[in-house]
N, C-alpha and C. Protein backbone atom coordinates (compact mmCIF):
# COMPACT_ATOMS: atom_id res chain seq x y z
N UNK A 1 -20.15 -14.50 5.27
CA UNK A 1 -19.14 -13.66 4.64
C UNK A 1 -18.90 -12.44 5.52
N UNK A 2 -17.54 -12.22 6.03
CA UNK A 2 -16.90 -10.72 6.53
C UNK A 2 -17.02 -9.98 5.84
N UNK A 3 -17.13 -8.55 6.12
CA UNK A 3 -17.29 -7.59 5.33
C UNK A 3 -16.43 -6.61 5.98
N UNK A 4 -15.57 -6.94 6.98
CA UNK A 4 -14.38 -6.05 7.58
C UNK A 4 -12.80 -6.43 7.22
N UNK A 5 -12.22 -5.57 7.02
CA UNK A 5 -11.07 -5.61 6.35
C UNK A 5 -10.22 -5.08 6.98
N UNK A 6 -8.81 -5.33 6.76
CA UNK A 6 -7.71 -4.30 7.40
C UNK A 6 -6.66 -3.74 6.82
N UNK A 7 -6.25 -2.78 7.56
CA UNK A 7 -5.32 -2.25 6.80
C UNK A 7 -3.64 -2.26 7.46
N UNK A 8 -2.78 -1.95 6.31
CA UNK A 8 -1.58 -2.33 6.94
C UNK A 8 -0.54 -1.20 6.49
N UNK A 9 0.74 -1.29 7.12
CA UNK A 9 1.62 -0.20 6.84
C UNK A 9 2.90 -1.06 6.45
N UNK A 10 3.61 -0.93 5.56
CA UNK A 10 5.09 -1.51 5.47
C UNK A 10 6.09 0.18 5.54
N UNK A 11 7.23 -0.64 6.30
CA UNK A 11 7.86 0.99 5.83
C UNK A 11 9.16 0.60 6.90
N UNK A 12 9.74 1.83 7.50
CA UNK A 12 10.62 1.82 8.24
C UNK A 12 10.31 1.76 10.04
N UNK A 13 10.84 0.73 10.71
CA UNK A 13 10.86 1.05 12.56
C UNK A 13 10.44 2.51 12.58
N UNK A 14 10.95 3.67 12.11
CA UNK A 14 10.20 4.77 13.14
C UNK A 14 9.45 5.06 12.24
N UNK A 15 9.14 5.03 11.06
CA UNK A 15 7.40 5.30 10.48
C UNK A 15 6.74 3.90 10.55
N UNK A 16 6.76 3.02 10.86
CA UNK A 16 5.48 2.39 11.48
C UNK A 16 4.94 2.35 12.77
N UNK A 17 5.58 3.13 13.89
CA UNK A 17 5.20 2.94 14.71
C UNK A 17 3.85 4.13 14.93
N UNK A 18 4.01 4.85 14.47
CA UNK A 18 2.89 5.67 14.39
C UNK A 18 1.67 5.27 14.22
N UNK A 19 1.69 4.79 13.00
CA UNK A 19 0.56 3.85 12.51
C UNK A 19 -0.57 2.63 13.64
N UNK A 20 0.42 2.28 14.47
CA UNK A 20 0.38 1.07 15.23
C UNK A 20 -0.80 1.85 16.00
N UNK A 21 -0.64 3.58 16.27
CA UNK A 21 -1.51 3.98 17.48
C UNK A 21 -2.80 3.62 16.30
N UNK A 22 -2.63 3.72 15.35
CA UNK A 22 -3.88 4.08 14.57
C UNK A 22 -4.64 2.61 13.98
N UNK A 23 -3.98 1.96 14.96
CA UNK A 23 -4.99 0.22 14.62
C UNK A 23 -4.50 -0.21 13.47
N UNK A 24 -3.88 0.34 12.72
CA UNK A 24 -2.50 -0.91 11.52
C UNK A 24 -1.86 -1.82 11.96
N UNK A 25 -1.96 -2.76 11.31
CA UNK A 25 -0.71 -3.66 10.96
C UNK A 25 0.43 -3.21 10.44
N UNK A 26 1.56 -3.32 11.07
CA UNK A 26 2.19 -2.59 10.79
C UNK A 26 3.50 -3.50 10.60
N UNK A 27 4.53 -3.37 9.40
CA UNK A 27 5.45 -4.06 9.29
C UNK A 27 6.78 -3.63 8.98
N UNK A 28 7.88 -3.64 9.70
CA UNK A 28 8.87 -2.78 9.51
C UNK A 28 9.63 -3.62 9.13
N UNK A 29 10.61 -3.21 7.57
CA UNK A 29 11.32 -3.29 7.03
C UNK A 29 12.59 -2.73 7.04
N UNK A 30 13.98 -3.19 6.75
CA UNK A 30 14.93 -2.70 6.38
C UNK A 30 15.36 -2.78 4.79
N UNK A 31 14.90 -3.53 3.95
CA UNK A 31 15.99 -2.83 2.29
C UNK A 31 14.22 -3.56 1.37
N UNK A 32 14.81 -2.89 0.44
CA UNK A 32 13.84 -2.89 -0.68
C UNK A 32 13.29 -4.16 -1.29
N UNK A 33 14.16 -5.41 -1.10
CA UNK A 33 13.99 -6.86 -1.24
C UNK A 33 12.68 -7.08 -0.18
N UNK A 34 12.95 -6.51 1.04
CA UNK A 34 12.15 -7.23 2.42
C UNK A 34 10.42 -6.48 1.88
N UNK A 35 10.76 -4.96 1.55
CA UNK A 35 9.20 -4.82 1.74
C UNK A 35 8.34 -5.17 -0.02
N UNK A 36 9.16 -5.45 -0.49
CA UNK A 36 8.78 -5.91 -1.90
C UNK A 36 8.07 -6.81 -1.27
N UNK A 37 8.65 -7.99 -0.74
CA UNK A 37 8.44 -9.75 -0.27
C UNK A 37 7.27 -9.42 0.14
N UNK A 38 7.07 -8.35 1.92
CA UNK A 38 5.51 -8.39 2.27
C UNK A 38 4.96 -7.99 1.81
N UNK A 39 5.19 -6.93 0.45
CA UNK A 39 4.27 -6.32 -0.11
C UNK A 39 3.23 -7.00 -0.30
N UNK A 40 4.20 -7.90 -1.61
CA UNK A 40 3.51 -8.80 -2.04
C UNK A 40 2.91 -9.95 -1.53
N UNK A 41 3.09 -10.59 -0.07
CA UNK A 41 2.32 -11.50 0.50
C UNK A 41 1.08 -10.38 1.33
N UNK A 42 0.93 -9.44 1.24
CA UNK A 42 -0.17 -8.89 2.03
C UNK A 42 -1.31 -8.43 0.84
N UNK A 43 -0.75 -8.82 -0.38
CA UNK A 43 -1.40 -8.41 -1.15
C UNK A 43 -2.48 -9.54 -1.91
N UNK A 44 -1.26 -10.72 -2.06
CA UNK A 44 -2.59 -11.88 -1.85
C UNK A 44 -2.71 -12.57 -1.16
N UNK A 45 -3.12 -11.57 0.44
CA UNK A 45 -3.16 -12.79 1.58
C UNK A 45 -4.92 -12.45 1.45
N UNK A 46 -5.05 -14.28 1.46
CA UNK A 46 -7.13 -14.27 1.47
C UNK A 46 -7.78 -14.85 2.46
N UNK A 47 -8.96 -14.25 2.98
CA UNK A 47 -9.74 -15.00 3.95
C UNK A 47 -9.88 -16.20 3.65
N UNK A 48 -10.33 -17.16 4.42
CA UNK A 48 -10.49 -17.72 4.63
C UNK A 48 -11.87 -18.03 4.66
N UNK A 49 -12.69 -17.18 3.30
CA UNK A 49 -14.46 -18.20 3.55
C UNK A 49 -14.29 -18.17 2.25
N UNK A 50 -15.81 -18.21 2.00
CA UNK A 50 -16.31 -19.11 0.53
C UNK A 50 -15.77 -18.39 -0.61
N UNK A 51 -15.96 -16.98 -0.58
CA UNK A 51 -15.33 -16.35 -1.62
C UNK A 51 -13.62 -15.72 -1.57
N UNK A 52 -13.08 -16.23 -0.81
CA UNK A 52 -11.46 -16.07 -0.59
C UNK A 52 -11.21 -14.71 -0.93
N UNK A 53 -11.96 -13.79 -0.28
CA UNK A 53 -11.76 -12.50 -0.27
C UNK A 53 -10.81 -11.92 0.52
N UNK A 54 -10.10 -10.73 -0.31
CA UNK A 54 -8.91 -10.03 0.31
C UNK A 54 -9.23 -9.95 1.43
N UNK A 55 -8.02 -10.06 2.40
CA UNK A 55 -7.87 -9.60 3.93
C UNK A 55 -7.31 -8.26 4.25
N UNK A 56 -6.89 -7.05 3.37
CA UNK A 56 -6.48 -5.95 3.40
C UNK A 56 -6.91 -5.06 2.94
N UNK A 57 -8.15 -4.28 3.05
CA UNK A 57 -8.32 -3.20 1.87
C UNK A 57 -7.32 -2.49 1.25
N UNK A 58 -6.53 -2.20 2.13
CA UNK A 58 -5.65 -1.08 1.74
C UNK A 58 -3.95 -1.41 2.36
N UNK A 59 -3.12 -1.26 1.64
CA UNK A 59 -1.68 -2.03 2.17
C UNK A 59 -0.62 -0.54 1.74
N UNK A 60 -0.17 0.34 2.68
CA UNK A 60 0.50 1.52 2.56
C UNK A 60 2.05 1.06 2.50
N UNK A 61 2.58 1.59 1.65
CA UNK A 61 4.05 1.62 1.55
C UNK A 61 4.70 2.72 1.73
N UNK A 62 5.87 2.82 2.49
CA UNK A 62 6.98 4.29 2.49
C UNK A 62 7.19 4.23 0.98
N UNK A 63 6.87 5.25 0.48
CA UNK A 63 7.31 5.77 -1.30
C UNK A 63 9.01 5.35 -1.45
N UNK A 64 9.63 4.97 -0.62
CA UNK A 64 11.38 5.56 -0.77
C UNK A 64 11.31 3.77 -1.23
N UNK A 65 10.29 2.65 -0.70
CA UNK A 65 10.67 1.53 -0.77
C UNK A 65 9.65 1.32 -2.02
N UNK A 66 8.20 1.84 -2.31
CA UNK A 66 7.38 1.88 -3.18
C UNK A 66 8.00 2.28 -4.66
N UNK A 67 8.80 2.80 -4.21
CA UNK A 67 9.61 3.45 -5.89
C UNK A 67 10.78 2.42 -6.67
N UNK A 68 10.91 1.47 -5.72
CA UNK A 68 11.82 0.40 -6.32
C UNK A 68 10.96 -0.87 -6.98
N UNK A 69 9.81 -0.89 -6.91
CA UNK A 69 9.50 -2.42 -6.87
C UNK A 69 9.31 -2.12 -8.58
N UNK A 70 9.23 -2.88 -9.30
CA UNK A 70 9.59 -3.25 -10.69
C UNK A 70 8.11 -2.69 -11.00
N UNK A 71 8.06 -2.04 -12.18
CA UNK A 71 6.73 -1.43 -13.16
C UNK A 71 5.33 -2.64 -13.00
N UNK A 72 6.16 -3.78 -13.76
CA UNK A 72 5.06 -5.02 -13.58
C UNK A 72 4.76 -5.46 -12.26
N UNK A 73 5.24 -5.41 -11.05
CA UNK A 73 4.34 -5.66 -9.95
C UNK A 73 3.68 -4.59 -9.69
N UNK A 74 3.87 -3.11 -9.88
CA UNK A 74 2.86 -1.99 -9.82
C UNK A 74 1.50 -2.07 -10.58
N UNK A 75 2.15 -2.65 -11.85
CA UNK A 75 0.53 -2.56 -12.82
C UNK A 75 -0.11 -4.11 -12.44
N UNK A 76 0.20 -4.78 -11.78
CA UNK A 76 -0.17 -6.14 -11.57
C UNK A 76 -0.81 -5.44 -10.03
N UNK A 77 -0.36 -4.72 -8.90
CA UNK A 77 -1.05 -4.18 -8.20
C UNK A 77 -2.52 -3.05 -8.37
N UNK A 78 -2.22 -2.24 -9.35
CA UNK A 78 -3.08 -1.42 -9.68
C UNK A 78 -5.03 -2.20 -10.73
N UNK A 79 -3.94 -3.61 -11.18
CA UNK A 79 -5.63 -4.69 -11.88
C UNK A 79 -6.66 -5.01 -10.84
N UNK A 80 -6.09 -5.11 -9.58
CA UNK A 80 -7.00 -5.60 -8.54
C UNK A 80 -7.54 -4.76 -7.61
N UNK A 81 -8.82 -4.73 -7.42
CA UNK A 81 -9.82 -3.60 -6.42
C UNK A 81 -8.74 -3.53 -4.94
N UNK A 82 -9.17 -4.62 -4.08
CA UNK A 82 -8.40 -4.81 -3.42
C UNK A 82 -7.24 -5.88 -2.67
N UNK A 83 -6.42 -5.75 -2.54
CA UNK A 83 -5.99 -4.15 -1.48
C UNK A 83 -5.90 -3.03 -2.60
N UNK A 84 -5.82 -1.48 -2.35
CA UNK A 84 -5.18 -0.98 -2.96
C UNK A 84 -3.89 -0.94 -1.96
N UNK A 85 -2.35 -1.07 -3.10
CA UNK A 85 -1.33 -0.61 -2.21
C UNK A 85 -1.41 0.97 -2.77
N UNK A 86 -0.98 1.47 -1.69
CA UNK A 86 -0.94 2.99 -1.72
C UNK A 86 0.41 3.60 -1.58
N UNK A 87 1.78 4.41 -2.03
CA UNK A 87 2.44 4.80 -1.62
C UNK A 87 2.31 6.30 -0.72
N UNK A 88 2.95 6.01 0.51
CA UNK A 88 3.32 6.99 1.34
C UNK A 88 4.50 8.10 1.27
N UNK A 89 4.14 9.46 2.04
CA UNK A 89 5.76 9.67 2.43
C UNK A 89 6.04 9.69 3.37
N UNK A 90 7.62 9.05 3.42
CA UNK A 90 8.54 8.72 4.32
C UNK A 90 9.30 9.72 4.79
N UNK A 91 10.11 9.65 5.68
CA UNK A 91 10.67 11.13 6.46
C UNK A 91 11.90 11.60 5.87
N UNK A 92 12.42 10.55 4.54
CA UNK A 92 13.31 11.00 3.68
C UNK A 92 13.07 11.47 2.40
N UNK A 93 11.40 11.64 2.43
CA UNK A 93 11.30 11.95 0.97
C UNK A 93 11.54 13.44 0.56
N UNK A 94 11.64 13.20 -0.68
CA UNK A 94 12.12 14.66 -1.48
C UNK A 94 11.17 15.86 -1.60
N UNK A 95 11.64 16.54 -2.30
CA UNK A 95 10.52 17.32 -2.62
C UNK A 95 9.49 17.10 -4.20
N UNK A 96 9.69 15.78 -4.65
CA UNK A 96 8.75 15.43 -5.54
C UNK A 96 7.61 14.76 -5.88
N UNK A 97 7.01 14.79 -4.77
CA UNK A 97 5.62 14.37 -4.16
C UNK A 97 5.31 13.34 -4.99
N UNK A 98 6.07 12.17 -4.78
CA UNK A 98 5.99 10.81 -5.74
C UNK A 98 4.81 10.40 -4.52
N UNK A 99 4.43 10.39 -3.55
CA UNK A 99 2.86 9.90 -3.23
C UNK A 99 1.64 10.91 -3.77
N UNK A 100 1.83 12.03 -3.40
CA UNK A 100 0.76 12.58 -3.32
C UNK A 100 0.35 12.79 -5.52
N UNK A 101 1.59 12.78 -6.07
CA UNK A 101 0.52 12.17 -7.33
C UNK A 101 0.79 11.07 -7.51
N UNK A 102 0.82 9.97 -7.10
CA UNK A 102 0.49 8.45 -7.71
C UNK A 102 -0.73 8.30 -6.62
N UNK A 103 -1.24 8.88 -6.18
CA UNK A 103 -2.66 9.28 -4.98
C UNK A 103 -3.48 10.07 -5.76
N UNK A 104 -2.90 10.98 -6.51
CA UNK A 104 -3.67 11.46 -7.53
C UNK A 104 -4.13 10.52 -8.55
N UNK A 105 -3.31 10.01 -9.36
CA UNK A 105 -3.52 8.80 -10.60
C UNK A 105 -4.58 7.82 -10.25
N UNK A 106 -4.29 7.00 -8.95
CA UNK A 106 -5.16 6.53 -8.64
C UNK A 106 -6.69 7.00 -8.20
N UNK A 107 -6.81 8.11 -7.81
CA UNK A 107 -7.91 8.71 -7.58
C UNK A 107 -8.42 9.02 -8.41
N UNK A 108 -7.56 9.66 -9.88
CA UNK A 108 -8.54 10.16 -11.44
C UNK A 108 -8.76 8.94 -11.77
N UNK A 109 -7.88 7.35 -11.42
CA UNK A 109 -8.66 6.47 -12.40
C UNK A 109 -9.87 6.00 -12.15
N UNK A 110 -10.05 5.97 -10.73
CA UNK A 110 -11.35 5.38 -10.01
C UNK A 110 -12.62 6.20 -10.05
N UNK A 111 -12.57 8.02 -10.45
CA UNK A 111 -13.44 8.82 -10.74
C UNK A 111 -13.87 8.80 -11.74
N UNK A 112 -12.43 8.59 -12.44
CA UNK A 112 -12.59 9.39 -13.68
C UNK A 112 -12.11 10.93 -13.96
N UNK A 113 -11.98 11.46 -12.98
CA UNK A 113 -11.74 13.50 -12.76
C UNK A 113 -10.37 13.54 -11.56
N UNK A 114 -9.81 14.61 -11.87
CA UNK A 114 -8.80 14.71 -11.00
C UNK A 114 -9.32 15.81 -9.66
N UNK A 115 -10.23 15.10 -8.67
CA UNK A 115 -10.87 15.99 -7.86
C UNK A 115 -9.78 16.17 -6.30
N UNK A 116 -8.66 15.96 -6.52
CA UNK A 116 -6.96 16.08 -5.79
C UNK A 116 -6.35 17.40 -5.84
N UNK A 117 -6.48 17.74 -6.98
CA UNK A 117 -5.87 18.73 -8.08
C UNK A 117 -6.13 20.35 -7.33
């Protein structure tokens, strides 16, 4: 059994390339259909041994494409340890820090305490 995992970036040509220095997988998208699709295949993509364990700990999304995908694939993402998908921000985001609290949420649920805050 592996016990190494990887991580990946979906998002836009000039925010993934950053990532790429930082040893991600990195997958660039153009419209909200495309990174839905890899979302969701990176999410149950499985090794290949005995216990068909995730191949991603962690699968990052640009928030601008993270904010479209339908409620039920979010809470259908949020039942499973891993990957976590995580939303990012993107170089168009607003000023309503739709990552940095759904980074929060996820962090009070896994504590229990909002130690973000």
């Amino acid at each position: 059994m592996s016990d190494t995992y990887k991580f990946a970036v979906v998002g836009n040509v000039s925010s993934v390339k950053l990532y790429q220095a930082l040893g991600a997988e990195t997958y660039a998208v153009s419209n909200n259909d495309d990174a839905r699709n890899k979302t969701e295949s990176l999410f149950f993509a499985l090794k290949d041994d005995e216990a068909k364990s995730a191949v991603y700990a962690v699968v990052f999304v640009e928030e601008d494409f993270y904010k479209t995908f339908p409620e039920d694939l979010i809470e259908r993402f949020s039942r499973k340890a891993l990957p976590a998908i995580i939303p990012v921000p993107s170089p168009k985001s607003g000023d309503d820090n739709f990552a940095a609290n759904r980074l929060r949420k996820i962090v009070e649920r896994a504590v229990g305490s909002d130690i973000l805050g």
